[in-house]
C-alpha atoms as a PDB file:
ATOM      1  CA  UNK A   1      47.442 107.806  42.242  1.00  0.00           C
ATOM      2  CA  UNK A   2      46.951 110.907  40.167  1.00  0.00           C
ATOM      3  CA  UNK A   3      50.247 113.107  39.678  1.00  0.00           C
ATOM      4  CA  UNK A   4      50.571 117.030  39.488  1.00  0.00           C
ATOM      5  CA  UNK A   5      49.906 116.803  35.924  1.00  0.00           C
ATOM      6  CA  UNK A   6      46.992 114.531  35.885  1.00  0.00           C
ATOM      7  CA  UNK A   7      45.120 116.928  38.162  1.00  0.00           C
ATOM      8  CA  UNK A   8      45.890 119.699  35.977  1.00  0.00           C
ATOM      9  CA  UNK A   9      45.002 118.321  32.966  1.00  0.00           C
ATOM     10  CA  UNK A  10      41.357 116.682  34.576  1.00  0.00           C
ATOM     11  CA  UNK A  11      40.814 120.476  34.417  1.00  0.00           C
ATOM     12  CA  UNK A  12      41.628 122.652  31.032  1.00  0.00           C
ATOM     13  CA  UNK A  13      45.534 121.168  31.090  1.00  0.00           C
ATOM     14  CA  UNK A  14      48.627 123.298  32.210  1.00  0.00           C
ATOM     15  CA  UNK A  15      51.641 124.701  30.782  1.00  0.00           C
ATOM     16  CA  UNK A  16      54.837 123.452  31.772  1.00  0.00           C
ATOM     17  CA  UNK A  17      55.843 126.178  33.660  1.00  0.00           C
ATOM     18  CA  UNK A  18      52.852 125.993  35.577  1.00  0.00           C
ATOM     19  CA  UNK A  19      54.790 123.168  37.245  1.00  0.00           C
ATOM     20  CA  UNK A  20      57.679 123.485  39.372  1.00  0.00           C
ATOM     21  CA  UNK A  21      60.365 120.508  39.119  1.00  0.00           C
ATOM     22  CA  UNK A  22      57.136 118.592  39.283  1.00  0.00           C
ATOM     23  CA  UNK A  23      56.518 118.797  42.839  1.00  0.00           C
ATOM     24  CA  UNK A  24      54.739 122.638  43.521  1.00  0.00           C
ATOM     25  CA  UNK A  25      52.412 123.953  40.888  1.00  0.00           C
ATOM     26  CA  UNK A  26      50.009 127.015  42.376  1.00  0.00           C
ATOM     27  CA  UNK A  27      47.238 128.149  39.654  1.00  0.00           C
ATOM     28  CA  UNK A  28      44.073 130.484  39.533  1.00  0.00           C
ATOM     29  CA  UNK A  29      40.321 128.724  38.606  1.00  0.00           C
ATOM     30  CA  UNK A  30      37.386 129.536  37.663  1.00  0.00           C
ATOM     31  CA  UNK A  31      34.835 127.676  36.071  1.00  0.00           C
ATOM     32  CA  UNK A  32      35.882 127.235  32.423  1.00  0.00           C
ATOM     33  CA  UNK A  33      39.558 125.218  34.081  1.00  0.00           C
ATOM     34  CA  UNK A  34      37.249 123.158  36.671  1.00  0.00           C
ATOM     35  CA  UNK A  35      37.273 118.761  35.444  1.00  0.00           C
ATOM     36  CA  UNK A  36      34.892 118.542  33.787  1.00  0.00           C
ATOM     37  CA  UNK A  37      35.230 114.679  34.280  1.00  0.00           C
ATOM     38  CA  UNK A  38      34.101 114.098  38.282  1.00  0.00           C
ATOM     39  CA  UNK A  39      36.139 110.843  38.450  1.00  0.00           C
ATOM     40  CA  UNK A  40      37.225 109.926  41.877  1.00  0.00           C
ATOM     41  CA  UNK A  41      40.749 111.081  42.603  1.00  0.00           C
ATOM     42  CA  UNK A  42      43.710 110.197  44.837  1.00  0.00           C
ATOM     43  CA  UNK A  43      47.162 111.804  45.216  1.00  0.00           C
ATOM     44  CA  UNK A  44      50.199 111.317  46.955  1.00  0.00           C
ATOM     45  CA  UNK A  45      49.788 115.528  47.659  1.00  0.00           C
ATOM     46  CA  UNK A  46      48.716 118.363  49.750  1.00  0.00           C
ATOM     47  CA  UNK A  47      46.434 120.241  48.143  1.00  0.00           C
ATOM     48  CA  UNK A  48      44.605 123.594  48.631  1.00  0.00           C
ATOM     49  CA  UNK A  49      41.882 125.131  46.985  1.00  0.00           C
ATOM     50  CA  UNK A  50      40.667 128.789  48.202  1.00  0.00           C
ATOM     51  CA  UNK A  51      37.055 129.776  47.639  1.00  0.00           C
ATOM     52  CA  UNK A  52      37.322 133.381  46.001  1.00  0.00           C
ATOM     53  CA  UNK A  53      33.585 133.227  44.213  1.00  0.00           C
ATOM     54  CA  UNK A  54      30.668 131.109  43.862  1.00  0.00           C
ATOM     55  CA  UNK A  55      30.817 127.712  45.312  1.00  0.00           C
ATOM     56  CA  UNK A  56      31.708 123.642  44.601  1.00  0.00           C
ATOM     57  CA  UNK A  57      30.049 120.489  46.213  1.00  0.00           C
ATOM     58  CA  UNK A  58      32.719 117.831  46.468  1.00  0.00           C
ATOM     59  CA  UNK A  59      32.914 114.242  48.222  1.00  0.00           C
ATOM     60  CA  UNK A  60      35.939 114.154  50.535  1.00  0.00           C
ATOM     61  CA  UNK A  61      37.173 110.522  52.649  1.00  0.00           C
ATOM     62  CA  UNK A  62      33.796 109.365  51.604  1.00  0.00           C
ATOM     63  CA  UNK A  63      31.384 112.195  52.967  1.00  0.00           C
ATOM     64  CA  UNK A  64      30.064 114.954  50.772  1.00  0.00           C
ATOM     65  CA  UNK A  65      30.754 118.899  51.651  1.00  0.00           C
ATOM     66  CA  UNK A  66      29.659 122.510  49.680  1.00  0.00           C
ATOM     67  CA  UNK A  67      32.905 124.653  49.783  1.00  0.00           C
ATOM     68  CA  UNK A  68      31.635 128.874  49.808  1.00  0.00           C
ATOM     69  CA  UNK A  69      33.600 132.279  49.515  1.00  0.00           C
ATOM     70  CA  UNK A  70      36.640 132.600  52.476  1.00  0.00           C
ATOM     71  CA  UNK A  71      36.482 128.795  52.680  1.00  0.00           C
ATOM     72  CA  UNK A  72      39.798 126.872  52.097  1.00  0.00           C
ATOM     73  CA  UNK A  73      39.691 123.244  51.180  1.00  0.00           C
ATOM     74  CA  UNK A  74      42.558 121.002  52.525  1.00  0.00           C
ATOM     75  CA  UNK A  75      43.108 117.865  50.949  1.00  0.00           C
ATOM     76  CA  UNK A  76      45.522 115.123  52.671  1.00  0.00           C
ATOM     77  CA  UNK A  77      47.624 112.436  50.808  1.00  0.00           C
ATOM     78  CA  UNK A  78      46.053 109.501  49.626  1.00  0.00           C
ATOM     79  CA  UNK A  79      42.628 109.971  50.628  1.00  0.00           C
ATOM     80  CA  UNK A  80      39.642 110.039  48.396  1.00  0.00           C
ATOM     81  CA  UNK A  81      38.725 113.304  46.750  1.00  0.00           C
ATOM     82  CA  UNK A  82      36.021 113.972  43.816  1.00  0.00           C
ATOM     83  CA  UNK A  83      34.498 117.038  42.025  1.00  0.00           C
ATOM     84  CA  UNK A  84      30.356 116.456  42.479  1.00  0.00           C
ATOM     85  CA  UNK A  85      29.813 120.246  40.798  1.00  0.00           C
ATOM     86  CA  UNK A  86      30.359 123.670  40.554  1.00  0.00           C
ATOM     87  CA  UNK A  87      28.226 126.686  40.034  1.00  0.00           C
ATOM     88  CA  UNK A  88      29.246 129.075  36.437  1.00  0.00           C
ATOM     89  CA  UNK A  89      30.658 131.674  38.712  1.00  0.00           C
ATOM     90  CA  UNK A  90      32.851 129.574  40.368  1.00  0.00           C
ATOM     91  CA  UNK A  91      36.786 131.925  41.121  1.00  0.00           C
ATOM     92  CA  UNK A  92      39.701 130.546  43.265  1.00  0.00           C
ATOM     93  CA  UNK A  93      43.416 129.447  43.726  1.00  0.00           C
ATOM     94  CA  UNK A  94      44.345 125.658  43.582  1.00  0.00           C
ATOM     95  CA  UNK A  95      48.159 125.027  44.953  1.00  0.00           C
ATOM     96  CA  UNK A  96      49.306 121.176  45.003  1.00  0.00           C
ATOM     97  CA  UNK A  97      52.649 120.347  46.854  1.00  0.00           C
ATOM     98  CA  UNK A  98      54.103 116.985  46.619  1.00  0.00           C
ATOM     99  CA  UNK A  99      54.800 114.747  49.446  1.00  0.00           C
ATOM    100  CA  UNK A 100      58.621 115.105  48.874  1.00  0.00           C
ATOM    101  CA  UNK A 101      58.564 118.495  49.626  1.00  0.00           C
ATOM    102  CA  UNK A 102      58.534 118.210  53.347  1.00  0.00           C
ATOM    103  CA  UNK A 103      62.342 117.072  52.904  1.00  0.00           C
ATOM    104  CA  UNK A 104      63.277 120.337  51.313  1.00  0.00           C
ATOM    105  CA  UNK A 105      62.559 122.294  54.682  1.00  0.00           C
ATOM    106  CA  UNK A 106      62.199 121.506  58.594  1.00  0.00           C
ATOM    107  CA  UNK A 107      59.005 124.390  58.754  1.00  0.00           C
ATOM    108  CA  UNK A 108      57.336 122.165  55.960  1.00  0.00           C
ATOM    109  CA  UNK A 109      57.346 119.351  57.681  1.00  0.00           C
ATOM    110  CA  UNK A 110      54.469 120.833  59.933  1.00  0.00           C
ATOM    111  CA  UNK A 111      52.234 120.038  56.691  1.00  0.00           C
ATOM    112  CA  UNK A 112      51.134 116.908  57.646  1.00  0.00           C
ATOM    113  CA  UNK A 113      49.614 118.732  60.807  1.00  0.00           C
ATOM    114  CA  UNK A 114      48.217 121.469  58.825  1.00  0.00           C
ATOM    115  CA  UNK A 115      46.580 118.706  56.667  1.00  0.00           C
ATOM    116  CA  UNK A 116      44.921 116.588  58.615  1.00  0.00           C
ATOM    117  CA  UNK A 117      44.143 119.251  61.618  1.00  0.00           C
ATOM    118  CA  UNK A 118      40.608 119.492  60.281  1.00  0.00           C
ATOM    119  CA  UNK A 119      39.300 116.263  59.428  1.00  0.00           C
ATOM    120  CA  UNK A 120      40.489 114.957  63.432  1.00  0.00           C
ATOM    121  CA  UNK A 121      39.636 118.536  64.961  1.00  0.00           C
ATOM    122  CA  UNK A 122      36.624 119.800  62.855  1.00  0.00           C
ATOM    123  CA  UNK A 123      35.066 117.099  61.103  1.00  0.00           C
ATOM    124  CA  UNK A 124      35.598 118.591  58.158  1.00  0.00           C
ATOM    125  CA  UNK A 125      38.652 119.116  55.569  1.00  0.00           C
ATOM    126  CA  UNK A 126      37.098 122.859  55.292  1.00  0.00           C
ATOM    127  CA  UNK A 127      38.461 125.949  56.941  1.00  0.00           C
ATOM    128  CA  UNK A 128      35.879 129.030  57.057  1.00  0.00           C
ATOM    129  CA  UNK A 129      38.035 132.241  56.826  1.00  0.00           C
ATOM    130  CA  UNK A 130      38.209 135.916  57.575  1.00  0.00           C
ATOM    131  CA  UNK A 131      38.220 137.981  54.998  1.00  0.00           C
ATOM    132  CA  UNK A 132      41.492 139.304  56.528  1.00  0.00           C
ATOM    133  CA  UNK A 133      42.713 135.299  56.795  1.00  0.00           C
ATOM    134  CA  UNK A 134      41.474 134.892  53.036  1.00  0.00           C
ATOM    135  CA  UNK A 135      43.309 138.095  51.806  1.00  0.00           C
ATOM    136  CA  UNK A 136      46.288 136.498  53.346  1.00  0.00           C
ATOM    137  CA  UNK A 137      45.873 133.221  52.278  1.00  0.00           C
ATOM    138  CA  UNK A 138      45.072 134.523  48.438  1.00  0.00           C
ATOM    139  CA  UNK A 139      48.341 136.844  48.769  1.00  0.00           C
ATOM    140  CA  UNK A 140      50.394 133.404  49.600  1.00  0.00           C
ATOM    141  CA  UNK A 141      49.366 132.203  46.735  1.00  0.00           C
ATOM    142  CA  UNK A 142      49.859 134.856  44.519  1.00  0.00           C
ATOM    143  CA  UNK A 143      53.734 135.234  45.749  1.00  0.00           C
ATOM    144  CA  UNK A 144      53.944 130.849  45.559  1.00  0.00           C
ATOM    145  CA  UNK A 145      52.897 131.125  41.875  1.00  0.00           C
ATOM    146  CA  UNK A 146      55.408 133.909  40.575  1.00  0.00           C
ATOM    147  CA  UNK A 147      58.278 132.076  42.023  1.00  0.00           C
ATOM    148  CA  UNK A 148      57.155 128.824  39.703  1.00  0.00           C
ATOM    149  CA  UNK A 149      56.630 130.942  36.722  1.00  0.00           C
ATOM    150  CA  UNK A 150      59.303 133.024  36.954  1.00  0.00           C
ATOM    151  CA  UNK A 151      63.166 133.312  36.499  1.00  0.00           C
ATOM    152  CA  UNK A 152      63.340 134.404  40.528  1.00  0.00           C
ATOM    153  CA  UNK A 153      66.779 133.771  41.939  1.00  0.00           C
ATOM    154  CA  UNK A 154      67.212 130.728  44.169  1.00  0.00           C
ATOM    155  CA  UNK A 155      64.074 129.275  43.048  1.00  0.00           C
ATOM    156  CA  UNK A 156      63.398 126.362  45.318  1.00  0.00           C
ATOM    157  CA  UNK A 157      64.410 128.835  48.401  1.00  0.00           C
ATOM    158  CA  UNK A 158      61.790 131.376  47.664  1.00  0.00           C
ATOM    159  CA  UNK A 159      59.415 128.617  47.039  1.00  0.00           C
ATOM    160  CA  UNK A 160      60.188 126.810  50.216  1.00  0.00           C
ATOM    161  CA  UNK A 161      60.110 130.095  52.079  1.00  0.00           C
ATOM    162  CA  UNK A 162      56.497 130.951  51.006  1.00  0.00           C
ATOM    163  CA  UNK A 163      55.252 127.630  51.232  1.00  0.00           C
ATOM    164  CA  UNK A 164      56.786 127.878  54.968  1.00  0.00           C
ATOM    165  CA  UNK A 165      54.961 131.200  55.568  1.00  0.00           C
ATOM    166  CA  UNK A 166      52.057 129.600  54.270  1.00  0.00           C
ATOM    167  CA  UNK A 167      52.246 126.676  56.672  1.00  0.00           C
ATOM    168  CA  UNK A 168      52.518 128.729  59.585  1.00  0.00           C
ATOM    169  CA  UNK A 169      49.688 130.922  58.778  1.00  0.00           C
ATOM    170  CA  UNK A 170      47.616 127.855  58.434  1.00  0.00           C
ATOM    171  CA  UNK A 171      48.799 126.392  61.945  1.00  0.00           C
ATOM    172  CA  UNK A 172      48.130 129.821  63.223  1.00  0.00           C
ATOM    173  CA  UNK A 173      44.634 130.328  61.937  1.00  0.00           C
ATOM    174  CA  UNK A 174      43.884 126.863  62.996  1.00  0.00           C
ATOM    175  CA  UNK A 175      44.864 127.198  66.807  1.00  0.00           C
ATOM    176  CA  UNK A 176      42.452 130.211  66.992  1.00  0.00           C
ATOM    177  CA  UNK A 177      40.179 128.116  65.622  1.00  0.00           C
ATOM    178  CA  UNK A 178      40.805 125.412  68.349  1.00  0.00           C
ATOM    179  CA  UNK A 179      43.120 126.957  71.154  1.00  0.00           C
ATOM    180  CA  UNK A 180      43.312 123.987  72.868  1.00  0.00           C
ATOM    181  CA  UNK A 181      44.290 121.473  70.282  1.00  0.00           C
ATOM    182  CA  UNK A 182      47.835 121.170  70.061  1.00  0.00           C
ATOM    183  CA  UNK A 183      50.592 118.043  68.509  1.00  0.00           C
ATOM    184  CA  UNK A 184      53.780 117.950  70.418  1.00  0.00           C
ATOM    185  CA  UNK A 185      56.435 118.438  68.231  1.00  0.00           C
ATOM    186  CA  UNK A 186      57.033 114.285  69.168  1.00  0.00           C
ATOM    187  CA  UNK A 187      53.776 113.228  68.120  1.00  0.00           C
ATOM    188  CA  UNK A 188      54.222 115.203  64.761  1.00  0.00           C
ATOM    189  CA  UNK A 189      57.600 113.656  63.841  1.00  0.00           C
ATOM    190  CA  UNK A 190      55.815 110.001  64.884  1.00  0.00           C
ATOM    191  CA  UNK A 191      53.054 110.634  62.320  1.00  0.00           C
ATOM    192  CA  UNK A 192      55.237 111.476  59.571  1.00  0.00           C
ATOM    193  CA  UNK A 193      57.832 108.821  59.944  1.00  0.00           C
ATOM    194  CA  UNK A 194      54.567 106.371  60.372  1.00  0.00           C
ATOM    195  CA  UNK A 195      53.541 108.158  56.825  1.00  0.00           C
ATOM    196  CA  UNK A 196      56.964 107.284  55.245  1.00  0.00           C
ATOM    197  CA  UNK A 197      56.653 103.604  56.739  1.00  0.00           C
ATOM    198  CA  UNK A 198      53.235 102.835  55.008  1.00  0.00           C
ATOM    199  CA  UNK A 199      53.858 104.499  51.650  1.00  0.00           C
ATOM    200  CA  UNK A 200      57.001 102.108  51.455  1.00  0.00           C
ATOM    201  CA  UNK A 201      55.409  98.800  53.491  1.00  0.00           C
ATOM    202  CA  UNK A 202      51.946  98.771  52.563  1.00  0.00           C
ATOM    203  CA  UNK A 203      52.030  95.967  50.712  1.00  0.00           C
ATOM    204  CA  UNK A 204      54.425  93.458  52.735  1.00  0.00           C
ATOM    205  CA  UNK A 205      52.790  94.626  56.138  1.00  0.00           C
ATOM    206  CA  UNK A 206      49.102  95.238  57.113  1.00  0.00           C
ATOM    207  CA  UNK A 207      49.548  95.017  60.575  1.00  0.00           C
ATOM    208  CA  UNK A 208      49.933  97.546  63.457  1.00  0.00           C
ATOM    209  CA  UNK A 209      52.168  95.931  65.165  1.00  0.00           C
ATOM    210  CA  UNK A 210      54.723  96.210  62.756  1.00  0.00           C
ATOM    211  CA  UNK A 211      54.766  99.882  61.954  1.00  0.00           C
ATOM    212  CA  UNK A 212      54.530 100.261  66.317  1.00  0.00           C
ATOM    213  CA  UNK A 213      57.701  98.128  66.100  1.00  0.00           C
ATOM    214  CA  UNK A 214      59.543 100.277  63.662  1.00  0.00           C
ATOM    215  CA  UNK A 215      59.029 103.166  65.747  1.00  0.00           C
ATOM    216  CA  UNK A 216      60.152 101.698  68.584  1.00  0.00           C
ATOM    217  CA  UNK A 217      56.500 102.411  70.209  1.00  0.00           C
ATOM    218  CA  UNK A 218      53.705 100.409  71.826  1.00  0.00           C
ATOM    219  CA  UNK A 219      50.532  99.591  69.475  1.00  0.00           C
ATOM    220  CA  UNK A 220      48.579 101.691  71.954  1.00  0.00           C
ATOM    221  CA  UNK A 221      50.320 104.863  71.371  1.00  0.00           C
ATOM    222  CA  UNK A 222      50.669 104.655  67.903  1.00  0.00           C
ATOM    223  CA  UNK A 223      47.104 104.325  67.339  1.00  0.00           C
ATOM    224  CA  UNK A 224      46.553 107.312  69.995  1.00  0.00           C
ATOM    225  CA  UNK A 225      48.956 109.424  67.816  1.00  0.00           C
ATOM    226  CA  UNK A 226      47.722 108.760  64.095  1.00  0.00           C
ATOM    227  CA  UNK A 227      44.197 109.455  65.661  1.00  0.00           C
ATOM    228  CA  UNK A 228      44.839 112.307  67.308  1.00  0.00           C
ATOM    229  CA  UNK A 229      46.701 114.124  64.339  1.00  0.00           C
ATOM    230  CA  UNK A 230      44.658 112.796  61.634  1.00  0.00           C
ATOM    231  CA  UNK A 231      41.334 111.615  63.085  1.00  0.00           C
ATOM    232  CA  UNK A 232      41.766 108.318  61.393  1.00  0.00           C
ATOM    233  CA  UNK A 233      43.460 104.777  62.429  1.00  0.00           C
ATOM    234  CA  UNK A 234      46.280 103.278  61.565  1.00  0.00           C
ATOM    235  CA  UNK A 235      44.369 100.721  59.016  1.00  0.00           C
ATOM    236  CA  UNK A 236      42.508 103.229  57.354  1.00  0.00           C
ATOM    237  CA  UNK A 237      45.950 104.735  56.046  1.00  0.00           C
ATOM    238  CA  UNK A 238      46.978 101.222  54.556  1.00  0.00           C
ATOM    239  CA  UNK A 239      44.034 100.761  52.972  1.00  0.00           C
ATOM    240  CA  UNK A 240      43.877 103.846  51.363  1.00  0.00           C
ATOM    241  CA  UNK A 241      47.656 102.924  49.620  1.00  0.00           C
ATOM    242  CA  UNK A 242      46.428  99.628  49.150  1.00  0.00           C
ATOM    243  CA  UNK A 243      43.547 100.927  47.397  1.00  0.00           C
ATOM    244  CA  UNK A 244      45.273 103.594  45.616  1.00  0.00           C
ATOM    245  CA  UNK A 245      47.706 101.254  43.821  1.00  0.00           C
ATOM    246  CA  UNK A 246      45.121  98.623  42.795  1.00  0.00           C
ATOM    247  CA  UNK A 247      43.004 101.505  41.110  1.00  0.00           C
ATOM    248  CA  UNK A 248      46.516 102.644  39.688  1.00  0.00           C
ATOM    249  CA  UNK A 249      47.166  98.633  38.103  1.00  0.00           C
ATOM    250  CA  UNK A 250      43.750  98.438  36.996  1.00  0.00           C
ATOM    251  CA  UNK A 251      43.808 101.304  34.550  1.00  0.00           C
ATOM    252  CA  UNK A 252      47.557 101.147  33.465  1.00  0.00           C
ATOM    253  CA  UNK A 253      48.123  97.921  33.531  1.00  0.00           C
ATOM    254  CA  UNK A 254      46.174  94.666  31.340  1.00  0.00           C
ATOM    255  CA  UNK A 255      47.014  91.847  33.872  1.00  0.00           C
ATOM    256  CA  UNK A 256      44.440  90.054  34.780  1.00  0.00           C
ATOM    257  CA  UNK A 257      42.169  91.247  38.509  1.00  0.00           C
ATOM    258  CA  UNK A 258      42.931  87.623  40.291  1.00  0.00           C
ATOM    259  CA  UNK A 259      47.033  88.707  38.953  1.00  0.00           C
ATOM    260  CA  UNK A 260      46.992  92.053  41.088  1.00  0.00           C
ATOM    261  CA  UNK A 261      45.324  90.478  43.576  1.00  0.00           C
ATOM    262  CA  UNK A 262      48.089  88.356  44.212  1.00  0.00           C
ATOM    263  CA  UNK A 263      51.090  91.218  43.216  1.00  0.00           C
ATOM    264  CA  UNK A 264      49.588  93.144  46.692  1.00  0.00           C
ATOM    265  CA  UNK A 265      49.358  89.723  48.207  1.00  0.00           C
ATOM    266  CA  UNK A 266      46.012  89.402  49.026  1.00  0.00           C
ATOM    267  CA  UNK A 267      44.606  85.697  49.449  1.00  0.00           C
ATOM    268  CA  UNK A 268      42.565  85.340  46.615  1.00  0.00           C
ATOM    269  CA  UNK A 269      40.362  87.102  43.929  1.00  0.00           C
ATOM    270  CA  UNK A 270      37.547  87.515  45.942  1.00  0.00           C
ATOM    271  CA  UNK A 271      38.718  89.181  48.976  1.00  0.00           C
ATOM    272  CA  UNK A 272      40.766  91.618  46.638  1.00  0.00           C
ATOM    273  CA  UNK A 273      37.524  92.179  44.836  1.00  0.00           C
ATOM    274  CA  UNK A 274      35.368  92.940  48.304  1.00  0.00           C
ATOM    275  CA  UNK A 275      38.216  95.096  49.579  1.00  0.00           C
ATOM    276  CA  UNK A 276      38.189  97.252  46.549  1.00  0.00           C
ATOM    277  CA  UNK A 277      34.293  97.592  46.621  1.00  0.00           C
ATOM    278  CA  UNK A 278      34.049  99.038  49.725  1.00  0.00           C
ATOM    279  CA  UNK A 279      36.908 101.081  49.182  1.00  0.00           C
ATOM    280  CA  UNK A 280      35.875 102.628  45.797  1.00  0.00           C
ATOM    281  CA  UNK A 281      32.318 101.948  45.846  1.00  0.00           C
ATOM    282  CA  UNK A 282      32.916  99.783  42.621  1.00  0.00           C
ATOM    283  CA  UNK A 283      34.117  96.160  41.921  1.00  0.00           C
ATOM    284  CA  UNK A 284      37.176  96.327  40.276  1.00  0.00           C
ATOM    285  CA  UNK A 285      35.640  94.995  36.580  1.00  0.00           C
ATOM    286  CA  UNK A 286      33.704  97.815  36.724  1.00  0.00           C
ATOM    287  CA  UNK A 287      36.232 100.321  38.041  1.00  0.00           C
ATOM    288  CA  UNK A 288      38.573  99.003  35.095  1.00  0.00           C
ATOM    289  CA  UNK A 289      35.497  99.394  32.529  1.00  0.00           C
ATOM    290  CA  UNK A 290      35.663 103.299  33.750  1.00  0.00           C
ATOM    291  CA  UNK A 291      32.039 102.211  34.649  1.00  0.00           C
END
């Protein structure tokens, strides 16, 4: 999986204080810092990328959306994310928060929520704004980016804070959007501690029953819960980590396809090599070629 950095530099690279303690960076685009490289991307992040000018096609989980002005991308952990273009005129804000910061405040662990809200409730990871909604959104960002860059006193508070403002503006906006939809605050806290589970587990435990077990639940109602927050099963999550690591060995690593196969315990070669195809659209030879 792709860190802060590695999504930075796909674009025109990043200074490091564009970075903060390498979990928050928060940057303005436009088309001369877009990739310019459309690989296929996967992060262990929240991401966010606000629409200010122009527009960008992207694929997202596997489907393929056109992001305009006032619309704000949201991009989940681990899921499959690439660049298909972007038109010259192209202006926006990109802000990428790590996983780990949901431990540095109880407000930010509503992110998970926020991030996958769309995909179960819309059917898309897009949110078409106001241009009051946008202002505030863009205004977020603006306050999110001096605290990284600059000397401000108690960084990681005022960081935290706006990220936290940010969140709740999103939930906000989101349950006007859908007034009925709403995640008990013990459906949330299942979701994330099932997200904890299967970035640790993935590879000892592919079954439901386990991560149900852990959290002292029935099968039934944790597969009601991850598919209510996140409009995807339990399965689809461990396969995404499962794919995201292979990719990860295959391009850092030199040991042999039939080797990883084995390190994430599949049965053999070939059922590695299946898995991965339908998971990245390529075998893994060719994904390891950069074909």
């Amino acid at each position: 999986m792709y860190t802060i950095k590695e999504l930075l530099d796909l674009g025109q690279g990043h200074s490091d204080s564009d970075i903060w303690n390498g979990q928050v960076s928060c940057v303005e685009v436009d088309g001369s810092r877009m990739a310019s490289e459309y690989n296929v991307v996967s992060t262990k992040a929240y991401a966010f990328a606000l629409v200010e000018q122009g527009k960008m096609s992207v694929e997202y989980d596997g489907r393929c959306f056109t992001i305009r002005s006032g619309d704000l991308l949201i991009y989940a952990p681990a899921l499959n994310f690439r660049q298909l273009s972007a038109t010259p005129d192209y202006r926006g804000w990109f802000l990428i928060a790590d996983e780990r910061v949901m431990q540095l405040s109880p407000l930010l662990h509503h992110l998970a929520t926020v991030a996958y809200f769309p995909q179960a409730q819309l059917d898309s990871p897009c949110l078409s704004l106001t241009s009051t909604q946008a202002e505030g959104v863009r205004n977020l960002f603006r306050r999110i980016r001096h605290y990284i860059i600059g000397e401000t006193v108690l960084k990681q508070d005022a960081i935290c804070a706006a990220l936290g403002m940010l969140v709740v503006d999103l939930l906000d906006i989101q349950n006007r959007i859908v007034e009925r939809h709403r995640v008990s605050s013990r459906d949330e806290e299942l979701f994330n501690a099932f997200l904890a589970l299967v970035a640790t587990d993935y590879i000892d435990h592919r079954d439901i029953s386990y991560y149900a077990d852990c959290l002292c639940i029935s099968t039934t109602y944790l597969s009601r819960v991850v598919r209510f927050v996140s409009g995807h099963t339990v399965m689809h999550f461990v396969g995404q980590h499962l794919a995201a690591d292979a990719a990860l060995r295959l391009k850092t690593t030199t040991i042999t396809i039939a080797q990883i196969a084995d390190n994430l315990l599949f049965p053999d070669a070939s059922t590695f090599s299946k898995f991965f195809k339908r998971m990245k659209g390529v075998s893994p030879k060719e994904y390891r070629k950069g074909e």
